[in-house]
N, C-alpha and C. Protein backbone atom coordinates (compact mmCIF):
# COMPACT_ATOMS: atom_id res chain seq x y z
N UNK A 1 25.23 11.19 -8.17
CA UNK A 1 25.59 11.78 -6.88
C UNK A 1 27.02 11.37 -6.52
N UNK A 2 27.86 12.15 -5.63
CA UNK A 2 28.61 11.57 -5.53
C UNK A 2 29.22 11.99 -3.86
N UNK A 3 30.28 10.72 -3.83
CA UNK A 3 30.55 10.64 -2.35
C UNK A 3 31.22 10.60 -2.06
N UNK A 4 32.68 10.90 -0.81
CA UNK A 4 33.95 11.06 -0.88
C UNK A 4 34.11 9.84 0.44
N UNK A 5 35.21 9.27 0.16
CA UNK A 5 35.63 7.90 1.08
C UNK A 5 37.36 8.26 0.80
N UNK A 6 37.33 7.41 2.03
CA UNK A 6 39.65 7.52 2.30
C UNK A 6 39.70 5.90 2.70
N UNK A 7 40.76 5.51 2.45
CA UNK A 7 41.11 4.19 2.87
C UNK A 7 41.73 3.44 4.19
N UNK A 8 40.82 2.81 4.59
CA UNK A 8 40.93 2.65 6.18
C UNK A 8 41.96 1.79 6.93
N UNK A 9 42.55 1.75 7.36
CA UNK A 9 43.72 0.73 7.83
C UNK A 9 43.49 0.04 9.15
N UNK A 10 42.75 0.54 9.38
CA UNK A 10 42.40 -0.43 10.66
C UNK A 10 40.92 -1.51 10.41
N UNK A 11 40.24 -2.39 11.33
CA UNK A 11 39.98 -2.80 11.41
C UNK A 11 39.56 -3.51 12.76
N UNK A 12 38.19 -4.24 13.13
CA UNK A 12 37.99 -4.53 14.67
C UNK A 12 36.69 -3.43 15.26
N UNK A 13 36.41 -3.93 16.21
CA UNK A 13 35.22 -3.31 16.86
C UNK A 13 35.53 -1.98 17.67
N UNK A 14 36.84 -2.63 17.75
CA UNK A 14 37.47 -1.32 18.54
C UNK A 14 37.60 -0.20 17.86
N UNK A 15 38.73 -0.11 16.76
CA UNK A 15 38.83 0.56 15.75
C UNK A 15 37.66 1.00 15.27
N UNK A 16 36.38 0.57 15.26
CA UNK A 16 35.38 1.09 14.42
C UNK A 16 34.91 2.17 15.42
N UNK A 17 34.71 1.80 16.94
CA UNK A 17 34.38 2.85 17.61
C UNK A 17 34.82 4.17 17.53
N UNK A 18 36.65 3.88 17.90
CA UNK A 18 37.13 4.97 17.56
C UNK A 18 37.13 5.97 16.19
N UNK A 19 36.69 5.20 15.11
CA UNK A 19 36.55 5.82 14.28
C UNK A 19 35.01 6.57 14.41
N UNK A 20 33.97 5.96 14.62
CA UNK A 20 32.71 6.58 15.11
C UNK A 20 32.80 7.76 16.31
N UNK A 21 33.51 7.90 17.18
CA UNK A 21 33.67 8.63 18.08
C UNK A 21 34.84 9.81 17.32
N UNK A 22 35.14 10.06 16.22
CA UNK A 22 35.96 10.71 15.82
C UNK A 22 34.89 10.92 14.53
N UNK A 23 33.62 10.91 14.35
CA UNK A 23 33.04 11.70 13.42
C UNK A 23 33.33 10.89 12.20
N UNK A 24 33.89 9.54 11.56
CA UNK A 24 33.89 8.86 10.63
C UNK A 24 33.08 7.63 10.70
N UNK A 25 32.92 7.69 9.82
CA UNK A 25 31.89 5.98 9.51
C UNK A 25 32.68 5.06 8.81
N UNK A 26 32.45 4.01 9.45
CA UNK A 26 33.20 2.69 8.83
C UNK A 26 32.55 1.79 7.64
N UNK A 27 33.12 1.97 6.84
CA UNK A 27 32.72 1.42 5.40
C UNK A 27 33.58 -0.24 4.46
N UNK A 28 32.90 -0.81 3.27
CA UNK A 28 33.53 -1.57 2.74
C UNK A 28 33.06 -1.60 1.18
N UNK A 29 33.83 -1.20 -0.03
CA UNK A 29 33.90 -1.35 -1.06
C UNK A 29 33.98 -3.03 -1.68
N UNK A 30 33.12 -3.74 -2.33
CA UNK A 30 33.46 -5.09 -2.89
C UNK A 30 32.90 -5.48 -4.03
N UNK A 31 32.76 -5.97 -4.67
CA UNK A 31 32.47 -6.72 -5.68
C UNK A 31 33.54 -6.37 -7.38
N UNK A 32 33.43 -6.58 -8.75
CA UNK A 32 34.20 -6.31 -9.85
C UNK A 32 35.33 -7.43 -9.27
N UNK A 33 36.69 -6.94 -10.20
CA UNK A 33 37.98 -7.84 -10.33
C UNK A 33 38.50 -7.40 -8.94
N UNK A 34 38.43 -6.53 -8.51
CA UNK A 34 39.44 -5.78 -7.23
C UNK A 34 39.40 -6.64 -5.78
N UNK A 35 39.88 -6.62 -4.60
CA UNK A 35 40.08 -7.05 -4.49
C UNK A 35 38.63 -6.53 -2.75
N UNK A 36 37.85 -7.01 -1.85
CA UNK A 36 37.25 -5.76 -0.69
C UNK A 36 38.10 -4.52 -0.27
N UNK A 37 37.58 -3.97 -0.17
CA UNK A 37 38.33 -2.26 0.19
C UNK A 37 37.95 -1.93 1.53
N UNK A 38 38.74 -2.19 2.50
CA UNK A 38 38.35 -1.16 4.06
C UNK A 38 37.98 0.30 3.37
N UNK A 39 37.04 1.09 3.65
CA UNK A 39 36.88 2.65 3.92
C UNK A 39 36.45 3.13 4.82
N UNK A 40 36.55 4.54 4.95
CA UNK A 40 36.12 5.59 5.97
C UNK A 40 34.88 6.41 5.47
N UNK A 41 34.18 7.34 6.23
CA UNK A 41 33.42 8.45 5.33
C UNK A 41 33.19 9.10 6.00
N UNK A 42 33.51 10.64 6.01
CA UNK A 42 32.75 11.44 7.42
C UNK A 42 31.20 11.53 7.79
N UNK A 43 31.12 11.75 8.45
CA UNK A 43 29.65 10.96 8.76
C UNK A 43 28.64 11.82 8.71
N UNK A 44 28.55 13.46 9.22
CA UNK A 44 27.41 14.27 8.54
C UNK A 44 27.30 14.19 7.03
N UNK A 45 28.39 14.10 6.20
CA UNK A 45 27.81 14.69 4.64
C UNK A 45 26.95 12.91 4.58
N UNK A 46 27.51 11.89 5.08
CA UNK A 46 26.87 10.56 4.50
C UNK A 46 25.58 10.32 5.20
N UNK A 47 25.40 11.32 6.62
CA UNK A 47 23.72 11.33 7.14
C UNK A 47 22.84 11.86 5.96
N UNK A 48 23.30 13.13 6.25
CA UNK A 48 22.07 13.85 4.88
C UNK A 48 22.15 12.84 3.47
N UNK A 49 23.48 12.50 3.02
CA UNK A 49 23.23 12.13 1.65
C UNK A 49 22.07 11.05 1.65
N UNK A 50 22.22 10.42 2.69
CA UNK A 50 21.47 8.94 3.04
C UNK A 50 19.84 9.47 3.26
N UNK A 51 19.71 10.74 3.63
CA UNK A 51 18.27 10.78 3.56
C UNK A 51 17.23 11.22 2.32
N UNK A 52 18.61 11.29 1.31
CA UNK A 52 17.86 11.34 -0.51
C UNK A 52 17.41 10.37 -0.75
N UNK A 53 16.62 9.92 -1.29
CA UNK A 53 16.43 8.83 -1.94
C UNK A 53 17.29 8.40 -2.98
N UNK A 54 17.23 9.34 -4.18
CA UNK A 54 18.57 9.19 -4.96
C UNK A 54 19.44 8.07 -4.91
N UNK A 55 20.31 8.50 -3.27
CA UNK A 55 21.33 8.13 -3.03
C UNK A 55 21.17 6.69 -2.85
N UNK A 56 20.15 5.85 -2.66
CA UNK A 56 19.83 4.77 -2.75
C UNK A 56 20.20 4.05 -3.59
N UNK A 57 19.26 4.86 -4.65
CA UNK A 57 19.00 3.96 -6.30
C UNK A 57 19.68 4.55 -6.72
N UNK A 58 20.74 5.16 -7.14
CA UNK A 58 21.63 5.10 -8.01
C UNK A 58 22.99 4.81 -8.29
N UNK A 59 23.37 5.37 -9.30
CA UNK A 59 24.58 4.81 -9.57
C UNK A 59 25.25 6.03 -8.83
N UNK A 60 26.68 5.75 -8.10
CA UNK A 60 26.96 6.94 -7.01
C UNK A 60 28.65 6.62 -7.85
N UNK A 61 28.70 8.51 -7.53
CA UNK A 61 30.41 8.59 -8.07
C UNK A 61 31.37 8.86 -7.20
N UNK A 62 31.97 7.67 -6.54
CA UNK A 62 32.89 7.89 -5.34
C UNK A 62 34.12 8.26 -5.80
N UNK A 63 34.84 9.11 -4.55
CA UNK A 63 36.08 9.55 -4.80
C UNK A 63 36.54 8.98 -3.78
N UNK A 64 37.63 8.50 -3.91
CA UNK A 64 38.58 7.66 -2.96
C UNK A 64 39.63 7.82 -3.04
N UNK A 65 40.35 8.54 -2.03
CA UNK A 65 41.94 8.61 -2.25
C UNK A 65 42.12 9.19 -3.50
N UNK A 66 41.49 10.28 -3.91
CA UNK A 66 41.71 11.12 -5.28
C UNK A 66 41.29 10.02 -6.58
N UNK A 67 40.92 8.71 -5.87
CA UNK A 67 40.56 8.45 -7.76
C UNK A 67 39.03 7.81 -7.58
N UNK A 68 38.41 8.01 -9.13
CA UNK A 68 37.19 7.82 -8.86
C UNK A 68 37.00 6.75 -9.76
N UNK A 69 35.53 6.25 -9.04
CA UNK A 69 35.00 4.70 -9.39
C UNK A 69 33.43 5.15 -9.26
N UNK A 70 32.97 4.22 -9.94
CA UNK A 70 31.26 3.91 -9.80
C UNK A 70 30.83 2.75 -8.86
N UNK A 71 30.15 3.12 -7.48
CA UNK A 71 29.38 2.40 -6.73
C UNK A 71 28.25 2.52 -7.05
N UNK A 72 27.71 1.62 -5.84
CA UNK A 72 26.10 1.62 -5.74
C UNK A 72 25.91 1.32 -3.60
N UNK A 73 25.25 1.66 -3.50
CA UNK A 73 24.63 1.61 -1.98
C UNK A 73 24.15 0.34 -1.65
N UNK A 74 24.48 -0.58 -1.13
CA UNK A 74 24.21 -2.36 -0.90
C UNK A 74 23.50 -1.92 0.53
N UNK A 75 24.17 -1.38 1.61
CA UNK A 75 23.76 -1.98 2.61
C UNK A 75 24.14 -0.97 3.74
N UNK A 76 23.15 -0.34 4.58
CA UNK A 76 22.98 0.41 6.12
C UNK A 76 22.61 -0.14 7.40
N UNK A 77 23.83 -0.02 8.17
CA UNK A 77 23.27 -0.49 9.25
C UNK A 77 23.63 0.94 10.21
N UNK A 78 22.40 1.52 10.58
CA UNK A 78 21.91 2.32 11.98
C UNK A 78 22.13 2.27 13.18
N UNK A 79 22.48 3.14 13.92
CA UNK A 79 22.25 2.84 15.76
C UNK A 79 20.80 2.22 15.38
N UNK A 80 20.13 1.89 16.54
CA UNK A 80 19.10 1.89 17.14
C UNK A 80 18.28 2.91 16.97
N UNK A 81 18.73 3.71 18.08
CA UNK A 81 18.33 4.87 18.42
C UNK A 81 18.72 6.15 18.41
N UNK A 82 19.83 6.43 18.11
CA UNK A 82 20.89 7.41 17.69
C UNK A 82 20.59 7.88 16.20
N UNK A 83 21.25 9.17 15.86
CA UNK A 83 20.90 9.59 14.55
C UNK A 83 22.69 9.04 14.27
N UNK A 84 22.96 8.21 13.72
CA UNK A 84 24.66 7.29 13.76
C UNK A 84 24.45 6.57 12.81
N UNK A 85 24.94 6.31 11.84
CA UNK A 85 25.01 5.01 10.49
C UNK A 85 26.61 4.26 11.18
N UNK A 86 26.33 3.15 11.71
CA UNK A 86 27.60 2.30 11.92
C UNK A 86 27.82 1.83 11.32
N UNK A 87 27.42 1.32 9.95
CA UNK A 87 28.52 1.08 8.76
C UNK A 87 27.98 0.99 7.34
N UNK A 88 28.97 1.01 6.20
CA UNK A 88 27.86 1.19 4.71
C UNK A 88 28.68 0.36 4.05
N UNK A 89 27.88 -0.70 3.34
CA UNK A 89 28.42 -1.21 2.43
C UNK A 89 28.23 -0.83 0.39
N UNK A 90 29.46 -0.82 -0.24
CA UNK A 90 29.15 -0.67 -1.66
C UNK A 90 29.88 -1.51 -2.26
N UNK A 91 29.28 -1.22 -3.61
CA UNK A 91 29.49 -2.44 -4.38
C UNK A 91 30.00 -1.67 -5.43
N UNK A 92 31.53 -2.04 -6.19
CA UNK A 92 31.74 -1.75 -7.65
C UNK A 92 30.25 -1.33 -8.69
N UNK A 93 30.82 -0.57 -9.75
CA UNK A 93 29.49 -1.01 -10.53
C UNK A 93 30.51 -1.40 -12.14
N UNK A 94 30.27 -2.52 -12.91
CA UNK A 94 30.76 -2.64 -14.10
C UNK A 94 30.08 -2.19 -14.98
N UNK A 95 30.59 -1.14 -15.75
CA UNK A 95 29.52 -0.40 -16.93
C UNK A 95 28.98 -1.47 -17.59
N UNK A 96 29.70 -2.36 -17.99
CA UNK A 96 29.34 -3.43 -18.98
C UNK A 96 28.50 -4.62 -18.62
N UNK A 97 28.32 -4.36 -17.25
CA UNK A 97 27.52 -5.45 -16.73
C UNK A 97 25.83 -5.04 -16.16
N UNK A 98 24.91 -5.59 -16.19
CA UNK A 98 23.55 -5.47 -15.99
C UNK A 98 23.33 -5.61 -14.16
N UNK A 99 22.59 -4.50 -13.82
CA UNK A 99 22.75 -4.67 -12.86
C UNK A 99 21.23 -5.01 -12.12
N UNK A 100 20.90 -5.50 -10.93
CA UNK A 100 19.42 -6.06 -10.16
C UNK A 100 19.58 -4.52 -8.96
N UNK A 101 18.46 -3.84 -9.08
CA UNK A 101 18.27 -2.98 -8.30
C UNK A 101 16.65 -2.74 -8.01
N UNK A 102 16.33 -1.67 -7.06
CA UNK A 102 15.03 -2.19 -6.36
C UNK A 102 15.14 -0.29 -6.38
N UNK A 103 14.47 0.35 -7.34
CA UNK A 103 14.03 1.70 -7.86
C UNK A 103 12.78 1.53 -6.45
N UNK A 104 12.44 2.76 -6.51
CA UNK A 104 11.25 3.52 -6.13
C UNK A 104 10.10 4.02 -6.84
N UNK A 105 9.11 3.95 -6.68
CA UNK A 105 7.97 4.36 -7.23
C UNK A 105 7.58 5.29 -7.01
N UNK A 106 6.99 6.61 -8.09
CA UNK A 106 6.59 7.66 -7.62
C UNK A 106 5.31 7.76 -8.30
N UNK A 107 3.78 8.07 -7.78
CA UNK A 107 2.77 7.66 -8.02
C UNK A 107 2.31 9.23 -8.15
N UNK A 108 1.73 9.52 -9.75
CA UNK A 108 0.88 10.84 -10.43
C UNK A 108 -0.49 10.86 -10.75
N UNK A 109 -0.84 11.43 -10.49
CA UNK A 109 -2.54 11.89 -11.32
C UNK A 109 -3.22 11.31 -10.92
N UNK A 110 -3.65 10.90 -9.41
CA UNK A 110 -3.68 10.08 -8.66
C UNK A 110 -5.23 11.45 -9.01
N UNK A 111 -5.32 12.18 -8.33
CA UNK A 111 -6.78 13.22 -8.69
C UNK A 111 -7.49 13.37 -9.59
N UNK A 112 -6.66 13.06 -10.86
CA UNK A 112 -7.63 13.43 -12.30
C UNK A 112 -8.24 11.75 -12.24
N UNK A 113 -7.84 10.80 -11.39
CA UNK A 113 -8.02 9.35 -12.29
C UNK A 113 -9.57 9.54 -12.61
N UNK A 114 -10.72 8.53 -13.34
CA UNK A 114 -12.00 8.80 -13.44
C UNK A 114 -12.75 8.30 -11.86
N UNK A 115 -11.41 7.40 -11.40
CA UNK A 115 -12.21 6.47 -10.40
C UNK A 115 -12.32 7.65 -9.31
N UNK A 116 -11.48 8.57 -9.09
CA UNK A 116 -12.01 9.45 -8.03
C UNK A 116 -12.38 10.83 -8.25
N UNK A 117 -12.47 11.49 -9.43
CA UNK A 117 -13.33 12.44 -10.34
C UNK A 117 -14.49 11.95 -10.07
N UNK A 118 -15.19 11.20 -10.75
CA UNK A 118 -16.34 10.34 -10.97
C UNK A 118 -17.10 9.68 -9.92
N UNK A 119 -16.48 8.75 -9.74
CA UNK A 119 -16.94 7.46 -8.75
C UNK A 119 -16.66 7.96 -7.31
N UNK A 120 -16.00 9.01 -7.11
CA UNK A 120 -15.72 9.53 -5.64
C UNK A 120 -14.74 8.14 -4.83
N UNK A 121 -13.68 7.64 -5.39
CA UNK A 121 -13.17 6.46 -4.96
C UNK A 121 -12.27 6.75 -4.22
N UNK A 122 -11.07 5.84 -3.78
CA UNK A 122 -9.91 6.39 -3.09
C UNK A 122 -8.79 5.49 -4.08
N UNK A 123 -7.96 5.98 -4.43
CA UNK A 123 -6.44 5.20 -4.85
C UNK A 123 -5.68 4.85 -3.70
N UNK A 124 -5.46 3.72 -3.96
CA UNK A 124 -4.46 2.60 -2.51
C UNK A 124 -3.37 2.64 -2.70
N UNK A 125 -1.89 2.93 -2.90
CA UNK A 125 -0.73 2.46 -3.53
C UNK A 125 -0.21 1.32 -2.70
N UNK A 126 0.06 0.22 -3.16
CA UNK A 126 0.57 -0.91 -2.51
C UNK A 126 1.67 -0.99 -2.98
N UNK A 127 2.63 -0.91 -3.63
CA UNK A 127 3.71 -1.02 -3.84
C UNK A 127 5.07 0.26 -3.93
N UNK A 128 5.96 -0.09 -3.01
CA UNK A 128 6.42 1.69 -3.66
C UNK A 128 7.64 1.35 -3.93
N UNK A 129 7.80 0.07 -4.30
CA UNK A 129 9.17 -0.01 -5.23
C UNK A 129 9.29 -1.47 -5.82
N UNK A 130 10.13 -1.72 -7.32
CA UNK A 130 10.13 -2.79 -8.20
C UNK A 130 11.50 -3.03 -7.91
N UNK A 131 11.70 -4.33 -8.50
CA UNK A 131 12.68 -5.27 -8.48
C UNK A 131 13.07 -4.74 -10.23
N UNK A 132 14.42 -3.99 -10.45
CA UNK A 132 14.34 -3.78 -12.24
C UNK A 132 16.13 -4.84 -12.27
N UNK A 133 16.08 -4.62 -13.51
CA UNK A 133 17.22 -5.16 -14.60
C UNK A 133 17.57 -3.97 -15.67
N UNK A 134 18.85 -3.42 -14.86
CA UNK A 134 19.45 -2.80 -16.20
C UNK A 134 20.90 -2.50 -16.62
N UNK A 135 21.32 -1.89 -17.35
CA UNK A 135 22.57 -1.75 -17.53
C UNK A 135 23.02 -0.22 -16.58
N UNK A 136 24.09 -0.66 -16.12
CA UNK A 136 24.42 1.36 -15.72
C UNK A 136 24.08 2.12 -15.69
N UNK A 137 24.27 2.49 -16.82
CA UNK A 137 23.91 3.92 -17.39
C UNK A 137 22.36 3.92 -17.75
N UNK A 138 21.42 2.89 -17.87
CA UNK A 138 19.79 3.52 -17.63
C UNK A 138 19.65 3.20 -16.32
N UNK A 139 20.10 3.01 -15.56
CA UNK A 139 19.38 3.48 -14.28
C UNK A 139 18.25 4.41 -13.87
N UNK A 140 17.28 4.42 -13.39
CA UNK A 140 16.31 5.33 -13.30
C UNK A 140 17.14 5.67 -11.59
N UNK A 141 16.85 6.92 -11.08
CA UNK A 141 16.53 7.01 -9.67
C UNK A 141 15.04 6.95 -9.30
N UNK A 142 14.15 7.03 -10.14
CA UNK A 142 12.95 6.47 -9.82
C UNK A 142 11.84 6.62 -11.02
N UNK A 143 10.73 5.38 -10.81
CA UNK A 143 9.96 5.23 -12.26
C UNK A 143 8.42 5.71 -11.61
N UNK A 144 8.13 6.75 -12.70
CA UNK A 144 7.01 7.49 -12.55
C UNK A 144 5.71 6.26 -13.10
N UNK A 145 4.52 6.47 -12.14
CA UNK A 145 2.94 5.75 -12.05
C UNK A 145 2.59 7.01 -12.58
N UNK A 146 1.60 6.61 -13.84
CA UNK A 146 0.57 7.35 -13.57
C UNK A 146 -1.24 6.55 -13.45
N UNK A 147 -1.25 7.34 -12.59
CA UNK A 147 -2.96 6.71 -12.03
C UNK A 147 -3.63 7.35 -12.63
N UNK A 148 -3.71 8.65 -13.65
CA UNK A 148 -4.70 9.28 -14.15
C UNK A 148 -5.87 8.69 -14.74
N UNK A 149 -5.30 7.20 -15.45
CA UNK A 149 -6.72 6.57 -16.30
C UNK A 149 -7.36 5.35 -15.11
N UNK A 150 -7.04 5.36 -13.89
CA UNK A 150 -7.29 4.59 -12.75
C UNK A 150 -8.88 4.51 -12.95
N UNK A 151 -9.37 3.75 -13.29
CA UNK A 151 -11.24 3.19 -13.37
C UNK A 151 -11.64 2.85 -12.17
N UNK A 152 -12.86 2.64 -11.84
CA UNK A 152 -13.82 2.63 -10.85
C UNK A 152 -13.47 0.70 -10.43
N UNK A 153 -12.61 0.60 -9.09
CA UNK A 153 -12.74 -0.26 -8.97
C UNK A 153 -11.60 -1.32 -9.89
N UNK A 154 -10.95 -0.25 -10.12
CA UNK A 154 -9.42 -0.88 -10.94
C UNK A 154 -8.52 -1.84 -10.60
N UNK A 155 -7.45 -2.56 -10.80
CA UNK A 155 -6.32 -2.66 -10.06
C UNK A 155 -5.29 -2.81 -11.08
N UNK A 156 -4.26 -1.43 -10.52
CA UNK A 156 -3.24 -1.28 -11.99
C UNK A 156 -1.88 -2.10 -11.30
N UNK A 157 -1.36 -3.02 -11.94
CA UNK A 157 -0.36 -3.74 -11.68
C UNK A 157 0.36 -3.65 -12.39
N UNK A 158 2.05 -4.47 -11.85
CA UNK A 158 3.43 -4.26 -12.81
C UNK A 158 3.20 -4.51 -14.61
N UNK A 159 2.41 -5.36 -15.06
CA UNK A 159 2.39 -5.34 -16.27
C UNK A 159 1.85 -4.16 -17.31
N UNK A 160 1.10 -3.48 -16.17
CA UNK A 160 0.40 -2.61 -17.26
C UNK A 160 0.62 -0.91 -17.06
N UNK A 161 2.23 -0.88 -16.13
CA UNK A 161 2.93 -0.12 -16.74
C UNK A 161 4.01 -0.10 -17.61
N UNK A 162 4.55 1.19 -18.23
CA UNK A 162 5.47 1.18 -19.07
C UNK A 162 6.73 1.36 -18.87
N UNK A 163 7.87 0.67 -18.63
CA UNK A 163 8.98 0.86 -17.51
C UNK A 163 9.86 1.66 -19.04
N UNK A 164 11.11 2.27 -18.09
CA UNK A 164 11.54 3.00 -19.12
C UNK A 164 12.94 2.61 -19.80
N UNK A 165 13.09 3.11 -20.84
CA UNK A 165 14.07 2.59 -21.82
C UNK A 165 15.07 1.65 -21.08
N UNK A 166 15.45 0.56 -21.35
CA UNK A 166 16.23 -0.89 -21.07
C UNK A 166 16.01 -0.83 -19.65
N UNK A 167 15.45 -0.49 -19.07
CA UNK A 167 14.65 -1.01 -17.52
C UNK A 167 13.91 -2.25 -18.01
N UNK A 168 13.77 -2.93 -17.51
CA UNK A 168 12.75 -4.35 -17.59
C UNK A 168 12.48 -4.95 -16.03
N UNK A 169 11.93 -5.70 -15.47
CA UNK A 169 11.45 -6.08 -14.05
C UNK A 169 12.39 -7.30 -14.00
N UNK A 170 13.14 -7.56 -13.23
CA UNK A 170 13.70 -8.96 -12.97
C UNK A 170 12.46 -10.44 -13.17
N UNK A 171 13.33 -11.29 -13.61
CA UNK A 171 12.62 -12.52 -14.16
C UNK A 171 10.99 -12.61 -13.08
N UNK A 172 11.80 -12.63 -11.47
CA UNK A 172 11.22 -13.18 -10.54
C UNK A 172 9.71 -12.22 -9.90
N UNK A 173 10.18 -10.94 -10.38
CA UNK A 173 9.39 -9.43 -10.07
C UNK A 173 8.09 -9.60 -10.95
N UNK A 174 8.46 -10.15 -12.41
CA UNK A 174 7.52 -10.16 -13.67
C UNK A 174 6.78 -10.80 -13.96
N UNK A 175 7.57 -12.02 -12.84
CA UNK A 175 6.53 -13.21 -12.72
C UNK A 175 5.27 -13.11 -11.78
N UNK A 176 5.80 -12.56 -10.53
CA UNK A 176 4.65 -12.13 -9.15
C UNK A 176 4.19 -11.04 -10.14
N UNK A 177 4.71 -10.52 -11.10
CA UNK A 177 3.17 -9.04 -11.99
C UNK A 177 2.16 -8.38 -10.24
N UNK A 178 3.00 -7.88 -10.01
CA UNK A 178 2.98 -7.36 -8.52
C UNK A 178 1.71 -6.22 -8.38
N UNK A 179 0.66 -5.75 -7.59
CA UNK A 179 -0.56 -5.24 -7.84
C UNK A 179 0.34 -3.65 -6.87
N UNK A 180 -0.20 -2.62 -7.89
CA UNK A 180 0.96 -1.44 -7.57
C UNK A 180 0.20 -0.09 -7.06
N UNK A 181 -1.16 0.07 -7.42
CA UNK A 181 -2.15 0.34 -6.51
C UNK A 181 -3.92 -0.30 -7.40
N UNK A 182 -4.53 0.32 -6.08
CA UNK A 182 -6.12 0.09 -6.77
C UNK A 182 -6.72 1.37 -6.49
N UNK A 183 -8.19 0.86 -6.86
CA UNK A 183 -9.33 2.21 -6.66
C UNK A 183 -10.20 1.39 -5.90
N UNK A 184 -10.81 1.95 -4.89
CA UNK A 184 -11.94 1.42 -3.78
C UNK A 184 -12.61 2.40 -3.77
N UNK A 185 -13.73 1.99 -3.09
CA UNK A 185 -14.46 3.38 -2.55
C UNK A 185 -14.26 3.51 -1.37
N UNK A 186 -14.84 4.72 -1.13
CA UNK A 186 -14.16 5.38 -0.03
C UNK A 186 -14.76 5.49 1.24
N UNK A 187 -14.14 4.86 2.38
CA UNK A 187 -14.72 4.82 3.72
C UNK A 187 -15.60 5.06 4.20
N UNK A 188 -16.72 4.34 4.77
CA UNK A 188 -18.12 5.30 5.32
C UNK A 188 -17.68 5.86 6.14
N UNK A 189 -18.32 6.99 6.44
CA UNK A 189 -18.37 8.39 7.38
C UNK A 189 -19.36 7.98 8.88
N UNK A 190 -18.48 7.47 9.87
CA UNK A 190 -19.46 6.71 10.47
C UNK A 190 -20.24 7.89 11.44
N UNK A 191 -21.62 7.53 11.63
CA UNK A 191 -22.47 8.59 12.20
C UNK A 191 -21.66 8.59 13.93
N UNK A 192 -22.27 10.40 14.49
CA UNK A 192 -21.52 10.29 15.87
C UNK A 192 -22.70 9.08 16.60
N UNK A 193 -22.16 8.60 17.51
CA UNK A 193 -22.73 7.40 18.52
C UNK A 193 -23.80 8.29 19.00
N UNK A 194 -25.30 7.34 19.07
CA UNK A 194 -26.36 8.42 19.78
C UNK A 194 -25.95 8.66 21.38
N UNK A 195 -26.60 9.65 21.76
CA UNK A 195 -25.71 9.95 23.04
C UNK A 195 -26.65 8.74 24.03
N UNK A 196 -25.47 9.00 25.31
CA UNK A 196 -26.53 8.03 25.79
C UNK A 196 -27.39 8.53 26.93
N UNK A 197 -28.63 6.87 27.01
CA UNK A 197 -29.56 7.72 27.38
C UNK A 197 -29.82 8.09 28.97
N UNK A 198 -30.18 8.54 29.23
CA UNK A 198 -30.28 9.24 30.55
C UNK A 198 -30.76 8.06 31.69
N UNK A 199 -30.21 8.71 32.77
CA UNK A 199 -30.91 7.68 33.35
C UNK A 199 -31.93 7.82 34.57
């Protein structure tokens, strides 16, 4: 995906207003050899972009001042209550370097599993995103579950899916082997209350 930023010269609470009140969002480029980067961003295309998911987890192709670099999305801070992003932080990305990112989960076949074919169960998803380790360029924007072989009374966790090519779970993620959904059965149907009785 990619995102267009200009280079900001000001700085201060003040300055940020005015830049918010003029339809720009106040931004900061950091990490690699370079050095933090003040930026700008106009602020509708960076509302919508921000409500992809995508734009999260991936690797993002900024244009800045006509030249382009590889970020990643670190950090949003929101009005309150306003539809307003008051500021975004990104981070370099080094091709050559491995990066810690926190993908999304997208959970399939959640209907065919046997546990709710069969057993009439319910699938829980408890987790809807991993802690991964990868290089750049495998980045997933998001790693597909499938629940189809989900058993009666299951619980399918981080180990016993198959993450995808040089994705791996961070040390600390692999260790918690994190529980990503289950199969239960499914809620009693509680009877209506007898009415009451007369008096």
């Amino acid at each position: 995906m990619q995102v267009v930023a200009y280079a900001r010269q000001t700085q201060g609470t003040g300055a940020s207003r005015r830049l918010r009140n003029a339809g720009r969002t106040p931004g900061i480029i950091y990490g690699g050899s370079a050095e933090p980067q003040l930026i700008e961003l106009d602020h509708n295309p960076l509302w919508f972009a921000l409500l992809k998911e995508a734009f999260h987890s991936s690797v993002l192709d900024m244009e800045l001042d006509g030249k382009a670099q590889k970020v990643l999305l670190r950090d949003v801070q929101y009005h309150p209550y306003k539809q307003l992003v008051l500021h975004v932080d990104f981070q370099r990305v080094d091709e050559r370097t491995r990066l810690h990112m926190k993908v999304p989960l997208h959970f399939e076949g959640a209907d065919s599993a046997p546990a709710v074919k069969t057993d009439g169960q319910v699938i829980n998803t408890v987790t809807t995103e991993i802690d991964v380790s990868c290089m750049p360029s495998d980045l997933p924007e998001h790693i597909v579950v499938d629940l189809s072989k989900l058993a009666k009374n299951s619980v399918l966790r981080l180990r016993d899916i198959k993450l995808p090519r040089g994705v791996s779970a961070t040390k600390r993620q692999a260790a918690l082997n994190p529980v990503l959904a289950t199969a239960t059965p499914a809620p009693a149907v509680e009877e209506d209350a007898a009415p009451a009785a007369e008096e």
